[in-house]
N, C-alpha and C. Protein backbone atom coordinates (compact mmCIF):
# COMPACT_ATOMS: atom_id res chain seq x y z
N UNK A 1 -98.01 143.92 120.01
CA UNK A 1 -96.93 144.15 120.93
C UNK A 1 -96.86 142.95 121.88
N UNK A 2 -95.69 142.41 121.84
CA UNK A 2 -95.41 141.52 123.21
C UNK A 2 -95.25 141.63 124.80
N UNK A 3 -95.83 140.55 125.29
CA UNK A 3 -95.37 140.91 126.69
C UNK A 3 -94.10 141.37 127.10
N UNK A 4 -93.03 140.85 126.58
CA UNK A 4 -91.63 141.19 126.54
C UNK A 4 -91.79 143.07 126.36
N UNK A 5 -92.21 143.05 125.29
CA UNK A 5 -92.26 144.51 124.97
C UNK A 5 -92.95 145.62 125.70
N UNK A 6 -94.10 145.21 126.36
CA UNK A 6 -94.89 145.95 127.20
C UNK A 6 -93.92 146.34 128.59
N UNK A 7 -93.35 144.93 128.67
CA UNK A 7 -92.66 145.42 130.20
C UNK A 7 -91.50 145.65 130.14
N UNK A 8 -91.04 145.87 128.94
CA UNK A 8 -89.97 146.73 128.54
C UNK A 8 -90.63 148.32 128.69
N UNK A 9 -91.56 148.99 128.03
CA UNK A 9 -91.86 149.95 128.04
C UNK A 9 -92.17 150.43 129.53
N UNK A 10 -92.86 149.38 130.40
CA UNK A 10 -93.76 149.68 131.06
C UNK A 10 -92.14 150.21 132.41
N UNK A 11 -91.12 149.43 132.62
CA UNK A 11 -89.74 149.26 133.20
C UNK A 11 -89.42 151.00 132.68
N UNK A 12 -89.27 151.35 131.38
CA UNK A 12 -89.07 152.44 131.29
C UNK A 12 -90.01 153.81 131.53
N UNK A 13 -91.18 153.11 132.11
CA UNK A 13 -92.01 154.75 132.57
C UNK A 13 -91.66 154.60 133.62
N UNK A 14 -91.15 153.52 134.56
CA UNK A 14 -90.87 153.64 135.81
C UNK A 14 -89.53 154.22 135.91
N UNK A 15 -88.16 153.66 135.36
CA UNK A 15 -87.47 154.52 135.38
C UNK A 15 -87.78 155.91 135.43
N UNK A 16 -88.14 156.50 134.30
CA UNK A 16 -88.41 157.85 134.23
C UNK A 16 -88.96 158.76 135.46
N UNK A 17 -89.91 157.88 135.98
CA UNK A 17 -90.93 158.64 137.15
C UNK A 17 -89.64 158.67 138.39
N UNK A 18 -88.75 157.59 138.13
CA UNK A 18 -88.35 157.56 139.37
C UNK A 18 -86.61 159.03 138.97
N UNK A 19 -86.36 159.15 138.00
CA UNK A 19 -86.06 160.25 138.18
C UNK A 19 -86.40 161.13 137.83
N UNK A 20 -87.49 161.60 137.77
CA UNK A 20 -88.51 162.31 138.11
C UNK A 20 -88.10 162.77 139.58
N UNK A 21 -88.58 161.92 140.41
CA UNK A 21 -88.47 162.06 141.60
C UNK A 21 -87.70 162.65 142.07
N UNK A 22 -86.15 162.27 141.71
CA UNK A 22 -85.12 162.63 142.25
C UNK A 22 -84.64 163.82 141.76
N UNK A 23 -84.83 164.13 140.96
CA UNK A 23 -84.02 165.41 140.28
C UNK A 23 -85.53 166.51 140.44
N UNK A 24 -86.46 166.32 140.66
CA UNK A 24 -87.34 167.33 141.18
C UNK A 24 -88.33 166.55 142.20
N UNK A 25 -87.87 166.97 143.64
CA UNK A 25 -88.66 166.39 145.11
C UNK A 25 -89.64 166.85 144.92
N UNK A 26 -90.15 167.74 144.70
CA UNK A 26 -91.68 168.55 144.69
C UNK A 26 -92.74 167.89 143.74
N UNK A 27 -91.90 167.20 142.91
CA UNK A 27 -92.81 166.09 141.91
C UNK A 27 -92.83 164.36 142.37
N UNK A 28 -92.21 164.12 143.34
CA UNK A 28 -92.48 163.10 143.84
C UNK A 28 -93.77 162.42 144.21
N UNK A 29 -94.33 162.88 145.04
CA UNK A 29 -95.91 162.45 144.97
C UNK A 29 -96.18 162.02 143.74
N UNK A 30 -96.23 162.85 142.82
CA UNK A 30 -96.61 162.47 141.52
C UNK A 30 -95.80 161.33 140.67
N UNK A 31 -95.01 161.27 141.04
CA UNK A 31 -93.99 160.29 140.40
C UNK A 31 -94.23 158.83 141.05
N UNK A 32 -94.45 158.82 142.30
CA UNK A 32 -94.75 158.03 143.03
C UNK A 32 -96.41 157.13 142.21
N UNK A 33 -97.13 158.08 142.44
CA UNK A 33 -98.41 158.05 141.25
C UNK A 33 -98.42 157.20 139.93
N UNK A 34 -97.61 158.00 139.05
CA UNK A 34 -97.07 157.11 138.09
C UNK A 34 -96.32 155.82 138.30
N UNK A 35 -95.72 155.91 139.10
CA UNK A 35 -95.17 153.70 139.37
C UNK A 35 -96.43 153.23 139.79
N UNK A 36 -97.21 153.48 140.71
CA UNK A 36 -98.20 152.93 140.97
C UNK A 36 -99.26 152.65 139.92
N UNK A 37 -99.52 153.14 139.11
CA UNK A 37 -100.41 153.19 137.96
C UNK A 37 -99.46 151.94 136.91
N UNK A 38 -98.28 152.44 136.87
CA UNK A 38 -97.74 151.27 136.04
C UNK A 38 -97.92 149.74 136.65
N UNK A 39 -98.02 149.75 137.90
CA UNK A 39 -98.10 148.29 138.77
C UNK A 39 -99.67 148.03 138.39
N UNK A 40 -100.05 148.51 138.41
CA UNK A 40 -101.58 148.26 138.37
C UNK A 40 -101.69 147.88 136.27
N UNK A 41 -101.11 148.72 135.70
CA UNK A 41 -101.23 148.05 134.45
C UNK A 41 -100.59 146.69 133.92
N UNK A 42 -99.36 147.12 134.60
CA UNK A 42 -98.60 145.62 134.72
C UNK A 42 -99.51 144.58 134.88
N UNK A 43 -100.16 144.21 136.14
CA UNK A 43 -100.95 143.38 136.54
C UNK A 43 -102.19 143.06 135.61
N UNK A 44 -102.40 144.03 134.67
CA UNK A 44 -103.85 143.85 133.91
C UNK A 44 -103.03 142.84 132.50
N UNK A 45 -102.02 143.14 132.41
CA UNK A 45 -101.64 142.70 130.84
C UNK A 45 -101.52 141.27 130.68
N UNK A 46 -102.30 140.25 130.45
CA UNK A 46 -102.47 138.79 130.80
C UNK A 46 -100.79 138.25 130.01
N UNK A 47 -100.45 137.30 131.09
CA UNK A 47 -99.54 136.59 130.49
C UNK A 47 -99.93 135.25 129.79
N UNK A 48 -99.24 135.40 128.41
CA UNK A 48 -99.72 134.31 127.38
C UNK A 48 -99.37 133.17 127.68
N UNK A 49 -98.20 133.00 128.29
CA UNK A 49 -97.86 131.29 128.58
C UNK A 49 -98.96 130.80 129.53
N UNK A 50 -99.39 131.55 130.82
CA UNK A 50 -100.11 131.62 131.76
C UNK A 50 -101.64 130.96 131.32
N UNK A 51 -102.33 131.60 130.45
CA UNK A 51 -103.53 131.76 129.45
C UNK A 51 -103.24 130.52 129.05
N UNK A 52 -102.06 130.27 128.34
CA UNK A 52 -102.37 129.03 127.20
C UNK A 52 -101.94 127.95 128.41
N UNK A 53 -101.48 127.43 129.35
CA UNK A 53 -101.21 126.84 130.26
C UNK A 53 -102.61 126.23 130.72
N UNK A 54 -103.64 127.25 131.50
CA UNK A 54 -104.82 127.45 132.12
C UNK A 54 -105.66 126.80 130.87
N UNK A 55 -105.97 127.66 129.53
CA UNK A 55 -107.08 126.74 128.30
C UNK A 55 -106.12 125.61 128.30
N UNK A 56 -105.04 125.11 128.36
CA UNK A 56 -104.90 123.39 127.98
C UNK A 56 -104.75 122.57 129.15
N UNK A 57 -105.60 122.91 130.75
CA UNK A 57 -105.41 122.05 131.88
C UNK A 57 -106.90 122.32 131.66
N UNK A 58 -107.53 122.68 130.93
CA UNK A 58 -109.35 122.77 131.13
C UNK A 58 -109.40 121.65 129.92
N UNK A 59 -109.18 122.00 129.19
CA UNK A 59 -109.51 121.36 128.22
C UNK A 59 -108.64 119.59 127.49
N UNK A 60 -108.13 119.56 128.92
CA UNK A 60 -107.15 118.07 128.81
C UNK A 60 -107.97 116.71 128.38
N UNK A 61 -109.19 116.93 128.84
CA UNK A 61 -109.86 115.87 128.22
C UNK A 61 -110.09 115.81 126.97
N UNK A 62 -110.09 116.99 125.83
CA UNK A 62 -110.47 116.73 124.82
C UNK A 62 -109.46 117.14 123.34
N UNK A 63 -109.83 116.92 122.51
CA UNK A 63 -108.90 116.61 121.36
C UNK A 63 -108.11 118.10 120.73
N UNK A 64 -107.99 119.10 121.42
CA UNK A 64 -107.60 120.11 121.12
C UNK A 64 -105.81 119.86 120.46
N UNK A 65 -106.08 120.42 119.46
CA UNK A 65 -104.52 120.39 118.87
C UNK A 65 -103.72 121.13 119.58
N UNK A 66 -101.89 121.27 119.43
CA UNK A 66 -101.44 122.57 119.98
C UNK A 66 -102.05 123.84 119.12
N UNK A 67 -101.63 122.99 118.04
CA UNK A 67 -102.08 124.40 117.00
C UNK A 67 -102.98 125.61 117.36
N UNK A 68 -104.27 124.49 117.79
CA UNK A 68 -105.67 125.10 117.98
C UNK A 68 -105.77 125.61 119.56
N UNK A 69 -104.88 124.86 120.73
CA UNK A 69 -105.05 125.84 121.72
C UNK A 69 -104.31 127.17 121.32
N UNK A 70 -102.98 127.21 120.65
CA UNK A 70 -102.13 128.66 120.16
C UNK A 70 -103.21 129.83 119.49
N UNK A 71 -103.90 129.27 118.56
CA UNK A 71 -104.84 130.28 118.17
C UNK A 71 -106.07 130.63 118.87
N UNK A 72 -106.60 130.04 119.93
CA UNK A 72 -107.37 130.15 121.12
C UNK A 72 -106.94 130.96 121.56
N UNK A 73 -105.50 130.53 122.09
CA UNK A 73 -105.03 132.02 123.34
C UNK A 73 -105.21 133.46 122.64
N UNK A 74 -104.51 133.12 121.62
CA UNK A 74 -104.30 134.62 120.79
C UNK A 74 -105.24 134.90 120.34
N UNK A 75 -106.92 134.36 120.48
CA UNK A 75 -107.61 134.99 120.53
C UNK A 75 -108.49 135.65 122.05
N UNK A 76 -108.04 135.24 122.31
CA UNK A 76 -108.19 135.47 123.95
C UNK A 76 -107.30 136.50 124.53
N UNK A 77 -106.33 136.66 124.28
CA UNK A 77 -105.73 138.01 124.25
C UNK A 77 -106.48 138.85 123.50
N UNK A 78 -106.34 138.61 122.14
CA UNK A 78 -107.01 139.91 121.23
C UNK A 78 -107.99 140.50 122.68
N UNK A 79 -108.75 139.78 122.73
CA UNK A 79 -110.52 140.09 123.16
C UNK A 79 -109.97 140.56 124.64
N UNK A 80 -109.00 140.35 125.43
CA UNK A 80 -108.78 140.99 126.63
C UNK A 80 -108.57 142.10 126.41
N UNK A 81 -107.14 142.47 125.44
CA UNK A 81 -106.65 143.84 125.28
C UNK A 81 -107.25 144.88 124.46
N UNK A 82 -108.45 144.40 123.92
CA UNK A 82 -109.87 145.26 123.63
C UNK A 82 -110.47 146.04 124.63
N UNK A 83 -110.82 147.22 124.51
CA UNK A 83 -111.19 148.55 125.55
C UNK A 83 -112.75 148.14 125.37
């Protein structure tokens, strides 16, 4: 799944919670709950340009292909989004 895609999904639990909210007040707290939990996952889901940006300003001194930083990152994701 892509980042694109995650915060596509992630945009639509917030929608939801937020009418949630509105169409039942007594579930607000809870709805409230749920955006907050989505902000907090948001924040965990590493951004790949970010990642591959960061491994190729470390590694500027040395002979790394693009190729080979691209399959670096994406392994570096894999191993983040591992539980």
């Amino acid at each position: 799944m892509t980042a694109h895609q995650n915060s596509a999904i992630l945009e639509t639990i917030v929608s939801l919670a937020e009418e949630i909210a509105r169409t039942s007040p007594e579930c607000a707290h809870k709805a409230v709950k749920i955006v907050e939990l989505v902000g907090e996952l948001d924040a965990r889901i590493p951004d790949r340009a970010a990642m591959e940006d960061a491994l190729e300003a470390e590694t500027a001194d040395s002979d790394l292909s693009d190729a080979r930083l691209r399959a670096t990152t994406d392994a570096v994701l894999r191993a983040a989004r591992e539980p």
